[in-house]
Protein backbone atom coordinates (compact mmCIF):
# COMPACT_ATOMS: atom_id res chain seq x y z
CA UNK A 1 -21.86 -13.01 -3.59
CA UNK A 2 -20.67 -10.65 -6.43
CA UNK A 3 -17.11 -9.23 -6.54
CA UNK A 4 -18.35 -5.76 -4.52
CA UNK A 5 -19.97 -7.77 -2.00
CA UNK A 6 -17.38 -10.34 -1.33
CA UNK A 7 -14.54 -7.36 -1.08
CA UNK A 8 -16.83 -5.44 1.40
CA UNK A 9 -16.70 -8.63 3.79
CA UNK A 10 -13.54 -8.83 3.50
CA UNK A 11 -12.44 -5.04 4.23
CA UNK A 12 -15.37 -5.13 7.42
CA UNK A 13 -13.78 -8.64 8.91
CA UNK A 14 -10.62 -6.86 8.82
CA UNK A 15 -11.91 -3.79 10.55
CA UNK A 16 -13.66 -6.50 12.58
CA UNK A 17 -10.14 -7.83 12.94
CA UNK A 18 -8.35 -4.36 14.35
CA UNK A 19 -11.22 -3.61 16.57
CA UNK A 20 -10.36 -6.30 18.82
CA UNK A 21 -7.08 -3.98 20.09
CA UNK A 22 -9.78 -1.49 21.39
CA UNK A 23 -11.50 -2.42 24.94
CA UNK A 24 -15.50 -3.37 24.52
CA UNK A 25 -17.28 -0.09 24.46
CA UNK A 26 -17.88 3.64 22.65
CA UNK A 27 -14.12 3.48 21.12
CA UNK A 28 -14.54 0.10 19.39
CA UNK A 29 -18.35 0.88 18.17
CA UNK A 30 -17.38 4.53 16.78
CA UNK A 31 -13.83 2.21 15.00
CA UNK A 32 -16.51 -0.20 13.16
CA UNK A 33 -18.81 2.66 12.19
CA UNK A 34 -16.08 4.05 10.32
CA UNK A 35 -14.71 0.51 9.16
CA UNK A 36 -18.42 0.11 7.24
CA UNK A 37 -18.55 3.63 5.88
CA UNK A 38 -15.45 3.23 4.27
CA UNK A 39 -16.07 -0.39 3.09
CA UNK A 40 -19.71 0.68 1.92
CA UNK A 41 -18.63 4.31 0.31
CA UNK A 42 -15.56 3.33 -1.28
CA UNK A 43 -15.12 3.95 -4.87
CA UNK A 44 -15.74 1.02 -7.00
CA UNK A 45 -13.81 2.64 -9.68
CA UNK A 46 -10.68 1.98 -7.41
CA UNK A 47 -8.82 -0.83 -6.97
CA UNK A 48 -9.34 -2.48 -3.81
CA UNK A 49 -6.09 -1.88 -2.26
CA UNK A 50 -5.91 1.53 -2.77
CA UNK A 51 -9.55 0.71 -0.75
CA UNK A 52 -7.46 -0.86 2.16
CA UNK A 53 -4.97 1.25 2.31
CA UNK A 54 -7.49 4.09 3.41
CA UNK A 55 -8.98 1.56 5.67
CA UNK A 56 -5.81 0.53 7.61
CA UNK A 57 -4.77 3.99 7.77
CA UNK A 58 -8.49 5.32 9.05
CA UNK A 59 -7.58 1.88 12.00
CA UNK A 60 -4.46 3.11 12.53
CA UNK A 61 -5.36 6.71 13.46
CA UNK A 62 -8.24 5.51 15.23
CA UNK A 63 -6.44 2.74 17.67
CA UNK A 64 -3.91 5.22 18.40
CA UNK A 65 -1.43 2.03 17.39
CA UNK A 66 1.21 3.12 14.14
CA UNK A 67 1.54 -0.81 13.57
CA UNK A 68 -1.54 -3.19 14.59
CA UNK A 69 0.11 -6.51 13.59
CA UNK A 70 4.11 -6.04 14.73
CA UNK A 71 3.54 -8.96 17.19
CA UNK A 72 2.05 -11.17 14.79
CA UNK A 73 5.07 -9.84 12.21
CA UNK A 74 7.68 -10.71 15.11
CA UNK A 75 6.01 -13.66 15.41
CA UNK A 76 6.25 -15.66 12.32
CA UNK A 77 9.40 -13.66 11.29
CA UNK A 78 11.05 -15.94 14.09
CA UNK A 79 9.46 -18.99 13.04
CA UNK A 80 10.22 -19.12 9.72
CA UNK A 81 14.13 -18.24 10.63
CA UNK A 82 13.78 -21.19 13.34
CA UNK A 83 12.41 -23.25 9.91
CA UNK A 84 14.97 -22.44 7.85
CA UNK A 85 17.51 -25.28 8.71
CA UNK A 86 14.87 -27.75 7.98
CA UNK A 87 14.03 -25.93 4.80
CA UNK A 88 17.95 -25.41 3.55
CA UNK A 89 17.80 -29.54 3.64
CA UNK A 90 14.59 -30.12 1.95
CA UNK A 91 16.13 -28.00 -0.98
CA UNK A 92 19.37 -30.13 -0.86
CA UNK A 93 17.81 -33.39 -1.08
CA UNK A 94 15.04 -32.14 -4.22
CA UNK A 95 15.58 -32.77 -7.54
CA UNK A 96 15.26 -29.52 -8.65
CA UNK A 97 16.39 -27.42 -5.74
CA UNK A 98 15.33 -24.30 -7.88
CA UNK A 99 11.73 -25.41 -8.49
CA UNK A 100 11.25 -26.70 -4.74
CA UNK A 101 12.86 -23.26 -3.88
CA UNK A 102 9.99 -21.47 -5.70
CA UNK A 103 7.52 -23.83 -4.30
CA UNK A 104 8.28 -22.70 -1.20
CA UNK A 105 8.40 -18.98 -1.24
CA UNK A 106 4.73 -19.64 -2.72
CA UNK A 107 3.82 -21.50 -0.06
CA UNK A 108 5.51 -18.99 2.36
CA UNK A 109 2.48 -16.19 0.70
CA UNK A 110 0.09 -18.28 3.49
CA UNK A 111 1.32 -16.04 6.32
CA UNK A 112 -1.33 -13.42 5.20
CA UNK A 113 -3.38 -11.65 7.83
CA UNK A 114 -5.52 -9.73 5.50
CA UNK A 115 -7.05 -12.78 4.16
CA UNK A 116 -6.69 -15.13 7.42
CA UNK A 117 -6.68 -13.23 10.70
CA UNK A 118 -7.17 -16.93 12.13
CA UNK A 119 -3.57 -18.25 10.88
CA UNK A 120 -2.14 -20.02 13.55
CA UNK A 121 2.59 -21.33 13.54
CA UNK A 122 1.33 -24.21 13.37
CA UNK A 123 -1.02 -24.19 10.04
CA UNK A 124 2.10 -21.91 8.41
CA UNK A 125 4.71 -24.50 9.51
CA UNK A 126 2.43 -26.88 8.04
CA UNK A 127 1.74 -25.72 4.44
CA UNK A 128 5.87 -25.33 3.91
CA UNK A 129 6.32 -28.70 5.24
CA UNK A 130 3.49 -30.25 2.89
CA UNK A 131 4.41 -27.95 -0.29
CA UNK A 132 4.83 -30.90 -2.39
CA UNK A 133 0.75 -31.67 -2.40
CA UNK A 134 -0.52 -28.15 -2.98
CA UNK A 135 -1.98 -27.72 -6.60
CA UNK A 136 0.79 -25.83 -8.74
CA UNK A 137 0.03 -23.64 -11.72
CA UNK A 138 3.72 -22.52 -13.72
CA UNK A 139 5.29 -20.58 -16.26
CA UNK A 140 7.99 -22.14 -15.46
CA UNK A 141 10.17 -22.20 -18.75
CA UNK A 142 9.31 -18.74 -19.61
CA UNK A 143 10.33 -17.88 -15.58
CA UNK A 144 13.74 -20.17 -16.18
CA UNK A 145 14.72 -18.14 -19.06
CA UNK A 146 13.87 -14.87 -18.03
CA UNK A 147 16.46 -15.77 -14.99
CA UNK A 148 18.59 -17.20 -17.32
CA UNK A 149 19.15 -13.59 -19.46
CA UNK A 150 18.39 -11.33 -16.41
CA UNK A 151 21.52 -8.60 -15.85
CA UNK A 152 18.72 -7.24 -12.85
CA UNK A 153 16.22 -8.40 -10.94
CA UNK A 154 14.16 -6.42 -8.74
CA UNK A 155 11.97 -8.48 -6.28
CA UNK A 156 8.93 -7.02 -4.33
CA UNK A 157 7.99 -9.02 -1.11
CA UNK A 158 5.06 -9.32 0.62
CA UNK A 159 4.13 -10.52 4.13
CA UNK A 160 6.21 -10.23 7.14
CA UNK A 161 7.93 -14.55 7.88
CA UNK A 162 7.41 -14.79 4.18
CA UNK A 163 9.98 -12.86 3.47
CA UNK A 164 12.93 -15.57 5.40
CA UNK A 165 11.83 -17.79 2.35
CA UNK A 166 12.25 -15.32 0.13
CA UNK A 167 15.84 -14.91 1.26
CA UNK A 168 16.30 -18.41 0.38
CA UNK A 169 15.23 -18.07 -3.44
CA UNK A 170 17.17 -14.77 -3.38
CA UNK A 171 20.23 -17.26 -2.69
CA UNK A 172 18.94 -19.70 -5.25
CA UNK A 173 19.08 -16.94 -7.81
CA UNK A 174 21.72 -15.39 -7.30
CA UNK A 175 21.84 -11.71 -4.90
CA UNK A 176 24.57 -10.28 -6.83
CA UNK A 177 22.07 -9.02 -9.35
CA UNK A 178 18.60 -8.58 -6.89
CA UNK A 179 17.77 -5.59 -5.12
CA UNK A 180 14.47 -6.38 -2.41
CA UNK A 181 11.68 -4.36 -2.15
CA UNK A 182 9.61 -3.85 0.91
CA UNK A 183 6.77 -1.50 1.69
CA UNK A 184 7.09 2.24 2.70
CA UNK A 185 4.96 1.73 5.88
CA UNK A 186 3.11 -0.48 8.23
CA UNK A 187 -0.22 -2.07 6.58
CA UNK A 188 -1.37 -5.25 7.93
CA UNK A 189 1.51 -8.20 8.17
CA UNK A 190 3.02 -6.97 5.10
CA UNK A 191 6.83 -6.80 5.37
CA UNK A 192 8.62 -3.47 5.78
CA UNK A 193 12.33 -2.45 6.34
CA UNK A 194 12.35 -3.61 9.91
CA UNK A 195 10.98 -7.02 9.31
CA UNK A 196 14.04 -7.44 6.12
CA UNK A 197 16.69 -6.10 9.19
CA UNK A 198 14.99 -8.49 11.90
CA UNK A 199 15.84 -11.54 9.24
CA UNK A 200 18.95 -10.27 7.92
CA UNK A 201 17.56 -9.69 4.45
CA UNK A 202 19.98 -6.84 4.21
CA UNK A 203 22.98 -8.27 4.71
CA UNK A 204 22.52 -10.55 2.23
CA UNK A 205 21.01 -7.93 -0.72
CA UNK A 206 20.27 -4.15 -1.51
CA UNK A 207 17.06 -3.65 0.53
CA UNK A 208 14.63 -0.69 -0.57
CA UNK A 209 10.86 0.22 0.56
CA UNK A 210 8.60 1.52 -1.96
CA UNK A 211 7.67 4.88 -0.13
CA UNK A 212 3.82 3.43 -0.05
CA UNK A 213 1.94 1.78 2.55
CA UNK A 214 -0.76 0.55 0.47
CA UNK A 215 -1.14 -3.48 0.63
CA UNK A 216 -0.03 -3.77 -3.11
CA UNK A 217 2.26 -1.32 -5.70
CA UNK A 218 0.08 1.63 -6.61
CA UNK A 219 2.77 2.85 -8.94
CA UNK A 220 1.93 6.27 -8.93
CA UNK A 221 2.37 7.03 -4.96
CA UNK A 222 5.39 4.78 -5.16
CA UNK A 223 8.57 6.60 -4.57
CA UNK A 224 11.10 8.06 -7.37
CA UNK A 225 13.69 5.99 -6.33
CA UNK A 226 11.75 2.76 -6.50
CA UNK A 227 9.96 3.47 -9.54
CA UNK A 228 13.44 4.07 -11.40
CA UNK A 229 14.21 1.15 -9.77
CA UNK A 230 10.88 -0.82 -11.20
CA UNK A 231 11.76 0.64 -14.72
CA UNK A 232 15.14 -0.22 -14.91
CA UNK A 233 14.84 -4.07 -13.79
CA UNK A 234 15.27 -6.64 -16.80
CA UNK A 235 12.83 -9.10 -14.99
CA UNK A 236 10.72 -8.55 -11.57
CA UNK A 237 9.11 -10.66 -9.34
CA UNK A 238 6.07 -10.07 -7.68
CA UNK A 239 4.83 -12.10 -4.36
CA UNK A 240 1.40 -12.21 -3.33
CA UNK A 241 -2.11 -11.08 -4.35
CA UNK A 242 -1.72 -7.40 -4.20
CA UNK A 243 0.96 -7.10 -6.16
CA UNK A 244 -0.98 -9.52 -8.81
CA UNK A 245 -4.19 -6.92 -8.46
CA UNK A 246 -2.17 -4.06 -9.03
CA UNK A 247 0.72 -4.83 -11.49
CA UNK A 248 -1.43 -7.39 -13.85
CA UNK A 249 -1.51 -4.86 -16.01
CA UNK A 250 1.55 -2.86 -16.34
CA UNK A 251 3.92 -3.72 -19.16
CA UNK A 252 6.93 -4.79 -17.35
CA UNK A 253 8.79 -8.08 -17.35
CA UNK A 254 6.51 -9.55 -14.38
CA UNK A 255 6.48 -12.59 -12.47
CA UNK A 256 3.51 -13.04 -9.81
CA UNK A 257 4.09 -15.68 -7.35
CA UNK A 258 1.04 -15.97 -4.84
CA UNK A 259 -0.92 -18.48 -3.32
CA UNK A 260 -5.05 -17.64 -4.68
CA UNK A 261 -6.79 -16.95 -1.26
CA UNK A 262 -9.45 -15.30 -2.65
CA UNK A 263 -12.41 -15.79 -5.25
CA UNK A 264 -12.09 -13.00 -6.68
CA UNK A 265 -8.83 -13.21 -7.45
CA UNK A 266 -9.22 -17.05 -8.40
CA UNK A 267 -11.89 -15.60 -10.81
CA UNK A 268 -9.69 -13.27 -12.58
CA UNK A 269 -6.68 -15.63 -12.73
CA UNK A 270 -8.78 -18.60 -14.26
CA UNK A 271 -7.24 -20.55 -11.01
CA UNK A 272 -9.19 -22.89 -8.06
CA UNK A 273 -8.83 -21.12 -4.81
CA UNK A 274 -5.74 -22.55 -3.49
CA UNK A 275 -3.70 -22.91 -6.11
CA UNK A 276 -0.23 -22.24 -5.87
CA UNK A 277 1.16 -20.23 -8.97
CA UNK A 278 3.63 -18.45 -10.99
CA UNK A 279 2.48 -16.91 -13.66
CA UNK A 280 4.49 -14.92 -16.32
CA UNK A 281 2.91 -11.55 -17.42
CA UNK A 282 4.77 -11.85 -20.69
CA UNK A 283 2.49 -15.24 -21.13
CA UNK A 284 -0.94 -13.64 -20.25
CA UNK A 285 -3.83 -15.95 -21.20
CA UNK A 286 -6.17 -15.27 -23.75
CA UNK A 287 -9.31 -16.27 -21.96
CA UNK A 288 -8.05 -15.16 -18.90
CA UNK A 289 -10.10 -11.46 -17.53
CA UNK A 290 -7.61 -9.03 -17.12
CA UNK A 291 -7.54 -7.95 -13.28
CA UNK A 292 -8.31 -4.35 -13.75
CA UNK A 293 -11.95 -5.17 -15.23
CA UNK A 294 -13.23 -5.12 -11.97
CA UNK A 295 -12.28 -4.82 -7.99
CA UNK A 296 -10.18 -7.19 -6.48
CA UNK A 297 -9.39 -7.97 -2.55
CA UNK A 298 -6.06 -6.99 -1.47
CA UNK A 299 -4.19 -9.71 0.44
């Protein structure tokens, strides 16, 4: 399939996805009507999670239900925190606690919903536990010394459980100088203000949203505060695909840290689906298609 066809699937198995809430009948045939003419109609000229966000919104209004996936989110938000002992000693006992720290909150970017409705504890617990034999692609020296020199860091999260690994490279970094950035709203598992108060993210560091609710950083809907914020930062980090899709291009001290779930995305990062990596948008390759050359998936 080309790019447009293989984000349509993907927006219609999520509608496919939401659905499911509804009982069989009218109300659930009238939901995936919509879900196709949006996934069919939208604007190709648009990134694709500006393209979700309409869609999740459209499923929200239509289920009647402000937040689809809160169970899921409470769900792995209290695994990962039941993980985190385990994890803590993993760190201890690695030769480069920072690196395996990294590792981790990459392999953490697995708990996404929009790309696997089907993710089960047990595949999550899984890809943490066996970090060490996912494929790795790094910037790492460039990311070392951009940690090394940064006065402020801001760091944009991603999916709800994620985020309890995130705390832990938050630690590894030092809080003093982060400030956490959530989303502005509910849209799909992604990790919002309750989720960082449900794993104590904000006792440990400044926690803001971004006053969006799209499944990525569409700068210009973000809120003032966070786009001073996003301006001001002398190095941010980015987790997950979205925020790959949507900041790629933006001429900001970036560092993406996302697991590639997606072929498109894979296509336009020069990466094999799966690959874990951290890649330094001060370090952009040559060869490499910039992301906003065509649509991408959200995730």
């Amino acid at each position: 399939m080309d790019e447009r066809s293989d984000c349509v699937a993907c927006f219609l198995r999520q509608g496919t996805d939401v659905s499911h809430l509804l009982p069989e009948g009218p109300a659930r045939r009238s939901l995936m009507a919509t879900v196709e003419r949006l996934a069919y109609e939208a604007d190709p000229a648009r990134p694709s999670v500006a393209v979700g966000q309409t869609l999740h919104r459209s499923l929200r209004a239509l289920t009647g239900d402000p937040d689809p996936y809160l169970g899921a989110k409470i769900v792995f938000n209290k695994l990962i925190l039941g993980l985190v002992p385990e994890l803590r000693r993993m760190i201890q006992q690695a030769p480069d606690p920072l690196l395996l720290t990294v590792r981790l909150a990459i392999a953490a970017n697995v708990i996404d919903l929009g790309s696997d409705s089907t993710l089960t504890p047990a595949a999550a617990l899984s890809a943490l536990r066996g970090v060490l034999q996912a494929s790795f692609h790094e910037d790492w020296t460039a990311f070392t010394t951009a940690l090394s020199r940064a006065r402020s860091i801001l760091y944009l999260t991603d999916n709800a459980g994620e985020i309890v690994v995130d705390r832990l490279l938050v630690e590894a970094i030092g809080p003093d100088r982060v400030t956490v950035a959530v989303r502005g709203g509910p849209i799909i598992n992604d990790a919002t203000i309750e989720d960082a108060r449900a794993t104590g993210l904000d006792s440990l560091v400044e926690v803001i949203d971004n006053g969006s609710d799209a499944p990525g950083t569409l700068l210009d809907e973000c809120g003032l505060a966070f786009r001073e914020r996003f301006e001001a930062a002398d190095m941010i980090i980015a987790k997950g695909q979205g925020n790959f899709e949507t900041l790629s291009d933006v001429d900001r001290p970036l560092f993406f840290l996302f697991k590639v779930k997606c072929p498109v995305i894979a296509a336009h990062a020069g990466l094999p689906m799966g690959t874990h990596a951290l890649i330094g948008r001060s370090r952009p390759s040559a060869d490499r298609p910039r992301p906003d050359e065509g649509e991408h998936p959200c995730g």
